[in-house]
Protein backbone atom coordinates (compact mmCIF):
# COMPACT_ATOMS: atom_id res chain seq x y z
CA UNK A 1 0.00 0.00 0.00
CA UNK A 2 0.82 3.30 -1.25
CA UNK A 3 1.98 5.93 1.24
CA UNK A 4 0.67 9.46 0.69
CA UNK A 5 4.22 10.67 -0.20
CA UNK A 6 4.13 8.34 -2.79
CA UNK A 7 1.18 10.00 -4.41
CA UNK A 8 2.13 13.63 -3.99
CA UNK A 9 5.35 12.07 -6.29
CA UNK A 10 3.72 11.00 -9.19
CA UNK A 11 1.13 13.49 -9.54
CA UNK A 12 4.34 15.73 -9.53
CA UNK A 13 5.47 13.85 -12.12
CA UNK A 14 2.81 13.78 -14.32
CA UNK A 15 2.53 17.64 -13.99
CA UNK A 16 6.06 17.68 -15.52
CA UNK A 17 5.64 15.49 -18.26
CA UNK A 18 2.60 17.41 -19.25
CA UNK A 19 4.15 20.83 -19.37
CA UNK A 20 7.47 19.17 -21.38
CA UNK A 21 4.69 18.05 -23.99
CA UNK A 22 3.15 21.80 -24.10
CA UNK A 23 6.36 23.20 -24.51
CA UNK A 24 7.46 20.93 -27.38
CA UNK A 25 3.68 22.00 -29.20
CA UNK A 26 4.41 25.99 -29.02
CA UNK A 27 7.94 25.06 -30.15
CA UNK A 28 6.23 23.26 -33.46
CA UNK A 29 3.93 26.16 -33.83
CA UNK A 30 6.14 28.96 -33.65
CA UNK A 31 8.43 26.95 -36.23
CA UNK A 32 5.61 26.97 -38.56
CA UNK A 33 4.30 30.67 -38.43
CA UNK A 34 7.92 31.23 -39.06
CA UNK A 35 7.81 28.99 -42.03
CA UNK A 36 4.67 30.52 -43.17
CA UNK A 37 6.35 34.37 -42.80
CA UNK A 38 8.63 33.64 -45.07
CA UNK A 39 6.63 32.05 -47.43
CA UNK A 40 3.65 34.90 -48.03
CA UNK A 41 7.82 37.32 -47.88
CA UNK A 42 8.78 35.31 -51.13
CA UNK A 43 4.86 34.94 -52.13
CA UNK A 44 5.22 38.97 -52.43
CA UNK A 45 9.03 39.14 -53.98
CA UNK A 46 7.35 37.12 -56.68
CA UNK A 47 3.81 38.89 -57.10
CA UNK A 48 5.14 42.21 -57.02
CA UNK A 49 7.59 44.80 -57.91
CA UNK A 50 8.47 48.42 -56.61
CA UNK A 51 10.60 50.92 -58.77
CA UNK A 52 11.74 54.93 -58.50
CA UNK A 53 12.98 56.49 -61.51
CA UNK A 54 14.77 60.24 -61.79
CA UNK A 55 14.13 61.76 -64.97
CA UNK A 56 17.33 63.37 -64.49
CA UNK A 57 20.40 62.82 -62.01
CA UNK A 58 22.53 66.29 -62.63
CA UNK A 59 20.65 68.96 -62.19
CA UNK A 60 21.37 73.17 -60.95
CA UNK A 61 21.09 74.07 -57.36
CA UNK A 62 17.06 75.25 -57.00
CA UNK A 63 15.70 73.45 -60.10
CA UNK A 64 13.94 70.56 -60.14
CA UNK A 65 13.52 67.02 -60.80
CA UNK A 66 10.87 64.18 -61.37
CA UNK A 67 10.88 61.07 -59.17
CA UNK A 68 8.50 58.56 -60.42
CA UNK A 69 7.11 55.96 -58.06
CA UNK A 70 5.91 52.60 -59.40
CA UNK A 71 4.32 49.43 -57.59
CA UNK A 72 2.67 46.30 -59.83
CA UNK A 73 1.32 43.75 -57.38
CA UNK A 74 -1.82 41.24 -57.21
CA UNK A 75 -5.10 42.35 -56.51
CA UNK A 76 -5.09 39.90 -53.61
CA UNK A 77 -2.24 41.74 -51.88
CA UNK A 78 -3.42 44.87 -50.48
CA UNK A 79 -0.05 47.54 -50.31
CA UNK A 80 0.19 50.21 -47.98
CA UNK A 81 1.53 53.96 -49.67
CA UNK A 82 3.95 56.14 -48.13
CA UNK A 83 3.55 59.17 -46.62
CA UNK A 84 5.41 62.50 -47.67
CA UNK A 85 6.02 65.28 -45.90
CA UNK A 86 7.98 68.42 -47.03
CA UNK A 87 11.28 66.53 -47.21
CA UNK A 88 12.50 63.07 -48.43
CA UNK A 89 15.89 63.91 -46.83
CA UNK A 90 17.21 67.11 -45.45
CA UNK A 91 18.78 68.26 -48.75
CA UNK A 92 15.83 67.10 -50.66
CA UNK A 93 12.70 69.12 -50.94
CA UNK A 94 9.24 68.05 -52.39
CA UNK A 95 7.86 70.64 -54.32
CA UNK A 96 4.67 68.83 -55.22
CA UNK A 97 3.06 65.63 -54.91
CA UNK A 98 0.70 64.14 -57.27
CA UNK A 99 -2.52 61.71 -56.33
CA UNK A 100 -1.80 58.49 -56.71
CA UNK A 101 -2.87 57.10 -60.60
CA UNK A 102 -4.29 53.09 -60.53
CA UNK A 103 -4.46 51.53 -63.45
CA UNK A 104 -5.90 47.82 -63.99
CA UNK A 105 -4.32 45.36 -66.62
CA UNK A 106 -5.87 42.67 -68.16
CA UNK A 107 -3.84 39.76 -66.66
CA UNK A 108 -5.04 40.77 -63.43
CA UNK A 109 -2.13 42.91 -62.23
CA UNK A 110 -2.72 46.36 -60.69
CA UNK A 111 0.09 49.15 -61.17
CA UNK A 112 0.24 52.31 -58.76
CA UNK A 113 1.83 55.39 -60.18
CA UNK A 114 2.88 58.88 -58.11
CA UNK A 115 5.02 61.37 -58.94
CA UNK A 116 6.61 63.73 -56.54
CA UNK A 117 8.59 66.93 -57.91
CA UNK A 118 12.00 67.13 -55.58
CA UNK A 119 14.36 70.50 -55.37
CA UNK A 120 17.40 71.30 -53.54
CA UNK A 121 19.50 74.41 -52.77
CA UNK A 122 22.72 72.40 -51.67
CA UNK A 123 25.49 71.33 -54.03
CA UNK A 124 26.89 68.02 -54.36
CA UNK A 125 26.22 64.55 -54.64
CA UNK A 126 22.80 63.86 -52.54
CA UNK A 127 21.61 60.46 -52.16
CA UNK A 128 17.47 59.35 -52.61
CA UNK A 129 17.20 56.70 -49.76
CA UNK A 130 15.24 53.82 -50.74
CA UNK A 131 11.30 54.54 -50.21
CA UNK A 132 9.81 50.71 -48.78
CA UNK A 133 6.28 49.73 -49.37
CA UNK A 134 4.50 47.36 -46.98
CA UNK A 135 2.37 44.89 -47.94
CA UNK A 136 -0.19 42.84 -46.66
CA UNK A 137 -0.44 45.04 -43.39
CA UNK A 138 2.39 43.92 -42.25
CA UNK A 139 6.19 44.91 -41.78
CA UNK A 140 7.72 41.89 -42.35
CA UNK A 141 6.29 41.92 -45.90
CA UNK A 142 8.00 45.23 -47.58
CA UNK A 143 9.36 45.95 -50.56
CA UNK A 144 12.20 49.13 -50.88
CA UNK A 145 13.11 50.88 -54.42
CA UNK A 146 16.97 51.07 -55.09
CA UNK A 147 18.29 53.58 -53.57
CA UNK A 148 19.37 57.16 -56.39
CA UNK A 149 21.64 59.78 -56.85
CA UNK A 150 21.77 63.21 -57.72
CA UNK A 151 24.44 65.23 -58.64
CA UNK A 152 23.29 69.31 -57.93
CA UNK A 153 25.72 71.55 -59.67
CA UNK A 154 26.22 74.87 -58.52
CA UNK A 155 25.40 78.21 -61.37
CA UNK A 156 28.87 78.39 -63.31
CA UNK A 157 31.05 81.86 -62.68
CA UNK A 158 33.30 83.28 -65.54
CA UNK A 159 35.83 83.93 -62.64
CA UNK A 160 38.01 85.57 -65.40
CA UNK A 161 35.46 87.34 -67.13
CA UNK A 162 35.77 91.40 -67.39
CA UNK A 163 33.36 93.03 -64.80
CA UNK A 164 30.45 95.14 -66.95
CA UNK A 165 28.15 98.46 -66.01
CA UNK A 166 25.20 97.84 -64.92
CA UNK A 167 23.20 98.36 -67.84
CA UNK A 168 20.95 101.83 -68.84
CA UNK A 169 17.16 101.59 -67.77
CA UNK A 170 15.22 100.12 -70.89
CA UNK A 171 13.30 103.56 -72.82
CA UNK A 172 9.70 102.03 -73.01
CA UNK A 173 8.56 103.64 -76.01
CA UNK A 174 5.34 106.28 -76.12
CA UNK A 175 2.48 104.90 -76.53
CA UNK A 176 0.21 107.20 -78.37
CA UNK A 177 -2.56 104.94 -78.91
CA UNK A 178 -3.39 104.34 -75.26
CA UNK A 179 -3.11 107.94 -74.81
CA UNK A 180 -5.26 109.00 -76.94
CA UNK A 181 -8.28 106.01 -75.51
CA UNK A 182 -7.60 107.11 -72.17
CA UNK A 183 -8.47 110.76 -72.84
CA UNK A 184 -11.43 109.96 -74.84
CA UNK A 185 -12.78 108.27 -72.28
CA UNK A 186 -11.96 110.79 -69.66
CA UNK A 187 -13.42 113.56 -72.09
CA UNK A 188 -16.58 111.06 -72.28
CA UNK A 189 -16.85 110.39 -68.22
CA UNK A 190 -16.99 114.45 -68.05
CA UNK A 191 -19.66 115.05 -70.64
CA UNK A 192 -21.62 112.60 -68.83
CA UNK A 193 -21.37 114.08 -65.18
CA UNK A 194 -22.09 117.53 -66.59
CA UNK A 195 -24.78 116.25 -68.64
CA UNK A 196 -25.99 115.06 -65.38
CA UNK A 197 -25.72 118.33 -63.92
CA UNK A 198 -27.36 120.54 -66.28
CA UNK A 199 -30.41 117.57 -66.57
CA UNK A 200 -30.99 117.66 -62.43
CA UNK A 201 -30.93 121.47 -62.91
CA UNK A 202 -33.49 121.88 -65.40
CA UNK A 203 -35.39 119.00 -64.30
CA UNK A 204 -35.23 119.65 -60.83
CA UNK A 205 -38.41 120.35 -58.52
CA UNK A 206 -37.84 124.04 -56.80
CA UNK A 207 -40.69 124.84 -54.31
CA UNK A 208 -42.26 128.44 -55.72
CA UNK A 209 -42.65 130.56 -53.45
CA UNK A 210 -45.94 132.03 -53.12
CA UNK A 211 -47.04 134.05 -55.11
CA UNK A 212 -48.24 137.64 -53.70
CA UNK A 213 -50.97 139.58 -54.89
CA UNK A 214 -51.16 143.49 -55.10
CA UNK A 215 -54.29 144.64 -52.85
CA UNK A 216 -56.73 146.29 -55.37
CA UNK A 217 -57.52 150.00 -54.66
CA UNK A 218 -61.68 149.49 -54.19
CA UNK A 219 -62.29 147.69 -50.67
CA UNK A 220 -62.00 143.31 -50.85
CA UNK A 221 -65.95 143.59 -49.75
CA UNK A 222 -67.07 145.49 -52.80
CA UNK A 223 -65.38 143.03 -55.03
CA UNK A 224 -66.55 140.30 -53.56
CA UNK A 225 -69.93 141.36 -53.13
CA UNK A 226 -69.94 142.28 -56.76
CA UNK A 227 -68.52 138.50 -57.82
CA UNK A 228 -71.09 136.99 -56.35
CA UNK A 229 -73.92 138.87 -57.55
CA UNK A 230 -72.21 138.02 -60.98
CA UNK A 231 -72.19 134.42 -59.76
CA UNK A 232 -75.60 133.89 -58.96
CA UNK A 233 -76.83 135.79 -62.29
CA UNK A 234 -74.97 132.50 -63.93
CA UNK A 235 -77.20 130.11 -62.29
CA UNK A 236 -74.41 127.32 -62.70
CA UNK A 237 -75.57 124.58 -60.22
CA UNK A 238 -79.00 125.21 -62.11
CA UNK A 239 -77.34 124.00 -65.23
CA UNK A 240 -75.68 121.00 -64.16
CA UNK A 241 -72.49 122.71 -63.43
CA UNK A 242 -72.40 122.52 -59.97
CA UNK A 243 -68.79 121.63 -59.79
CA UNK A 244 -67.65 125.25 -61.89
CA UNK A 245 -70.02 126.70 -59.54
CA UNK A 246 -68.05 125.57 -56.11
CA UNK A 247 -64.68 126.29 -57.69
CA UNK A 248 -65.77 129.98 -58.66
CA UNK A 249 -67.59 130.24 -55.41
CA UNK A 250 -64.75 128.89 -53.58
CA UNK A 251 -62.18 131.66 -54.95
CA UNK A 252 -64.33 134.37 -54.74
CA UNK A 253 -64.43 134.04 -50.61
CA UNK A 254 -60.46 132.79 -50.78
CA UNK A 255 -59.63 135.66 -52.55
CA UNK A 256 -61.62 138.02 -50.53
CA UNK A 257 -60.18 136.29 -47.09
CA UNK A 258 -56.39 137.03 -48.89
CA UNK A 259 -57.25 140.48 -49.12
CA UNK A 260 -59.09 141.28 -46.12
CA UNK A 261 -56.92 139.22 -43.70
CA UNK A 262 -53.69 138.81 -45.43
CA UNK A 263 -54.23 135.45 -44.89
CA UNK A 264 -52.92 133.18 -48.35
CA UNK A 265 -56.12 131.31 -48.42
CA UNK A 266 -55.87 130.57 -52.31
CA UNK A 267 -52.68 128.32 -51.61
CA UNK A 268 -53.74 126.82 -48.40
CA UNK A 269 -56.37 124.31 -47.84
CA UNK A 270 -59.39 124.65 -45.81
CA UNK A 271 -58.15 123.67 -42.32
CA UNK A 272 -55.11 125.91 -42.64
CA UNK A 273 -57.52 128.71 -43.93
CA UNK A 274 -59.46 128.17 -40.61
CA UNK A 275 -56.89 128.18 -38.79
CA UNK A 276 -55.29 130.83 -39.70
CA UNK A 277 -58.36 133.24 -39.57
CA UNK A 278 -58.70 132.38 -35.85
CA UNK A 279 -54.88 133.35 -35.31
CA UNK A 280 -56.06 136.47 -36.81
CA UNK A 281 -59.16 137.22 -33.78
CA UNK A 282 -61.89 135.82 -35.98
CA UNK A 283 -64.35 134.08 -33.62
CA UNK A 284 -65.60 130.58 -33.56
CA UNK A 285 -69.21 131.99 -35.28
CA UNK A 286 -67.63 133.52 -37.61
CA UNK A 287 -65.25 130.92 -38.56
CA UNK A 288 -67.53 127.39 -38.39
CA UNK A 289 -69.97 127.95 -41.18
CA UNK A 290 -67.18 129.42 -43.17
CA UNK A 291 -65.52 126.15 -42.56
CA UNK A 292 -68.74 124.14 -43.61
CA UNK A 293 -69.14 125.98 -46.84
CA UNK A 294 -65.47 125.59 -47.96
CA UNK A 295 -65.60 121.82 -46.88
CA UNK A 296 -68.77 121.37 -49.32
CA UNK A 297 -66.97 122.95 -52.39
CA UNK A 298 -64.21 120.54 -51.69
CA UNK A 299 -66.35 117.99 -51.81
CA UNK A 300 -67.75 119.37 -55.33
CA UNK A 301 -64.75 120.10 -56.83
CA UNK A 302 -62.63 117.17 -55.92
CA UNK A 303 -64.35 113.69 -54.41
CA UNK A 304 -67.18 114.25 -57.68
CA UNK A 305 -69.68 115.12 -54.79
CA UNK A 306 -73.11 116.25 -56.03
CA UNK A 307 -75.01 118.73 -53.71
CA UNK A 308 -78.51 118.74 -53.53
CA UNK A 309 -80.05 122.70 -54.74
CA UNK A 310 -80.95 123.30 -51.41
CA UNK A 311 -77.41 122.91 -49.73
CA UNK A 312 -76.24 124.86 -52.89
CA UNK A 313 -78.01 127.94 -52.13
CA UNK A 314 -77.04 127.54 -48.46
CA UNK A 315 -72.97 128.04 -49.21
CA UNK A 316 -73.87 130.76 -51.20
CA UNK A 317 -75.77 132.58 -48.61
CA UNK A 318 -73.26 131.58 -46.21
CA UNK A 319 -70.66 133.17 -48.27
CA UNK A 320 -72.37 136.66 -48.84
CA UNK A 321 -73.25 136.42 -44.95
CA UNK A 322 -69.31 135.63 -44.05
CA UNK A 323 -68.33 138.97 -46.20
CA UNK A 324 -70.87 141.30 -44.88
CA UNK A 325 -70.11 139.80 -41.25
CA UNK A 326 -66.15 141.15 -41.79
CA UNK A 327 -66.50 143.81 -43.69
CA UNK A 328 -63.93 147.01 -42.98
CA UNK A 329 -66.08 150.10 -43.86
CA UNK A 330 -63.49 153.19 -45.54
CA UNK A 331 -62.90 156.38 -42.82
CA UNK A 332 -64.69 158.91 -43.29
CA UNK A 333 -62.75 161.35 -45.12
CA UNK A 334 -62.17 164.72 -42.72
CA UNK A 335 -64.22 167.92 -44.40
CA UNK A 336 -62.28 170.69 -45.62
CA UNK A 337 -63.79 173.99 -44.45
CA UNK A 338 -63.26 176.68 -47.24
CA UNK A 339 -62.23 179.63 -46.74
CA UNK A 340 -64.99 182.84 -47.29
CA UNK A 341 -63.89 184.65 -50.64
């Protein structure tokens, strides 16, 4: 019988044997990913090819140069495309970079084209490291162009050469022609502005100022009493011209408030006649039936308002009443005693 030392021993044991045989199966698998590695490595050096051509190597110091960048490979291999920055190297500049052209071919293959347009302002033989290309995702599988180089010769001095004068500023010759456009159109800009000018003048809207009328020598009553009588001897309204009545009727009393008050009642309208009669002391009697009448012959003579015959011979009446109510009766003239002869 079996002691429990014993036991503890050869489960031990058995633990050791069993990581031995674990060991040994990563050893066996890491051999074959190696194995595999470097197959899909020469599976890409056969399906595809990488290439960087110079369309010149000598060039001057600050021209530039072409570097093409090709890459054929299988569709099935997917290729990852460098990156450029503002420098390949620190003596070579990129000046431009293209997009990258794809173009398909009939067997299958795909090429990749770029080009990138390199500079550099130092002299001397410069060398184009090789550019890789990585394939499949994976750094193990890249591909590198041969590495270039370029020869940058400096601008050539004639060391020996006889120093010259700076040469005489260049004469540009007169150019009459352009001259002559130049003022034409200046001379045509001119007429136009002053054209302008004179139009806005002519055209122009001055306010007039109004207009003011000598006082006749008989009294404003008289006259106005005397148009009216002439007024109602037309019998206008009775003839279907009831507007031509209001109008004359309308500047008879205008004229004869101009007069009386100096008030400009012809170029004001009724409200401002109004009220400017009752700056000048007339009184509210005087003043509201005057306004009614003058409001009627507005209506008359310019919202095509027909008035009945009896409000017709009401703004006449009111008129004749409104000139014998303000009527200014002439001084007495002093008598002049004669002398006994």
């Amino acid at each position: 019988m079996r002691t429990r030392f014993e036991d503890r021993g050869l489960r031990f044991k058995r633990v050791i044997a069993s990581t031995a045989l674990q060991s040994l199966a990563m050893k066996r698998i890491a051999s074959f990913l190696a194995i595999t590695v470097l197959l899909l490595s020469s599976a890409v050096a056969q399906n595809a090819t990488v290439k960087a051509e110079l369309d010149s190597t000598q060039i001057l110091i600050g021209d530039q140069v072409n570097l093409d960048l090709t890459v054929e490979f299988n569709d099935m291999i997917p290729v990852a495309w460098p990156t450029f920055k503002d420098t390949i190297t620190g003596q070579l500049e990129i000046v431009k970079v293209s997009i990258p052209d794809t173009i398909k071919k009939e067997t299958g293959e795909t090429i990749i084209h770029q080009r990138l347009v390199l500079t550099s302002f130092d002299t001397g033989f410069i060398a184009l490291p090789p550019i890789a290309f990585m394939f499949n995702a994976d750094s193990a599988q890249t591909l590198a162009t041969e590495p270039l180089l370029i020869f940058v010769s400096d601008i050539p001095v004639e060391m020996e050469a006889d120093i010259k004068d700076i040469k005489e500023p260049y004469d540009v010759p007169f150019n009459w022609q352009s001259l002559i456009k130049w003022g034409l159109l200046a001379l045509l800009v001119i007429a136009l502005i002053v054209a302008g000018i004179l139009l806005w003048k002519k055209y122009r809207k001055v306010p007039e100022a109004p207009k003011t009328r000598l006082k006749p020598k008989r009294p404003a009553h008289e006259i106005a009493l005397e148009e009216l009588e002439e007024l109602r001897h037309k019998k206008l309204w009775q003839n279907n011209q009831t507007k031509q009545f209001y109008i004359e009727l309308s500047d008879i009393v205008r004229e004869y408030i101009e007069f009386r008050f100096d008030v400009l009642a012809l170029e004001m309208t009724t409200q401002e006649t109004v009220s400017a009669l009752k700056l000048k002391g007339l009184d509210e009697t005087k003043t509201q039936s005057l306004k009614q009448m003058l409001q009627m012959a507005d209506l008359a003579k310019f919202a095509k308002y027909t008035p009945i015959s009896n409000e017709n011979e009401q703004c006449f009446d009111i008129a004749r009443a409104f000139v014998n109510a303000t009527l200014v009766m002439p001084l007495d003239e002093p008598k002049v005693e004669q002398g006994k002869g």
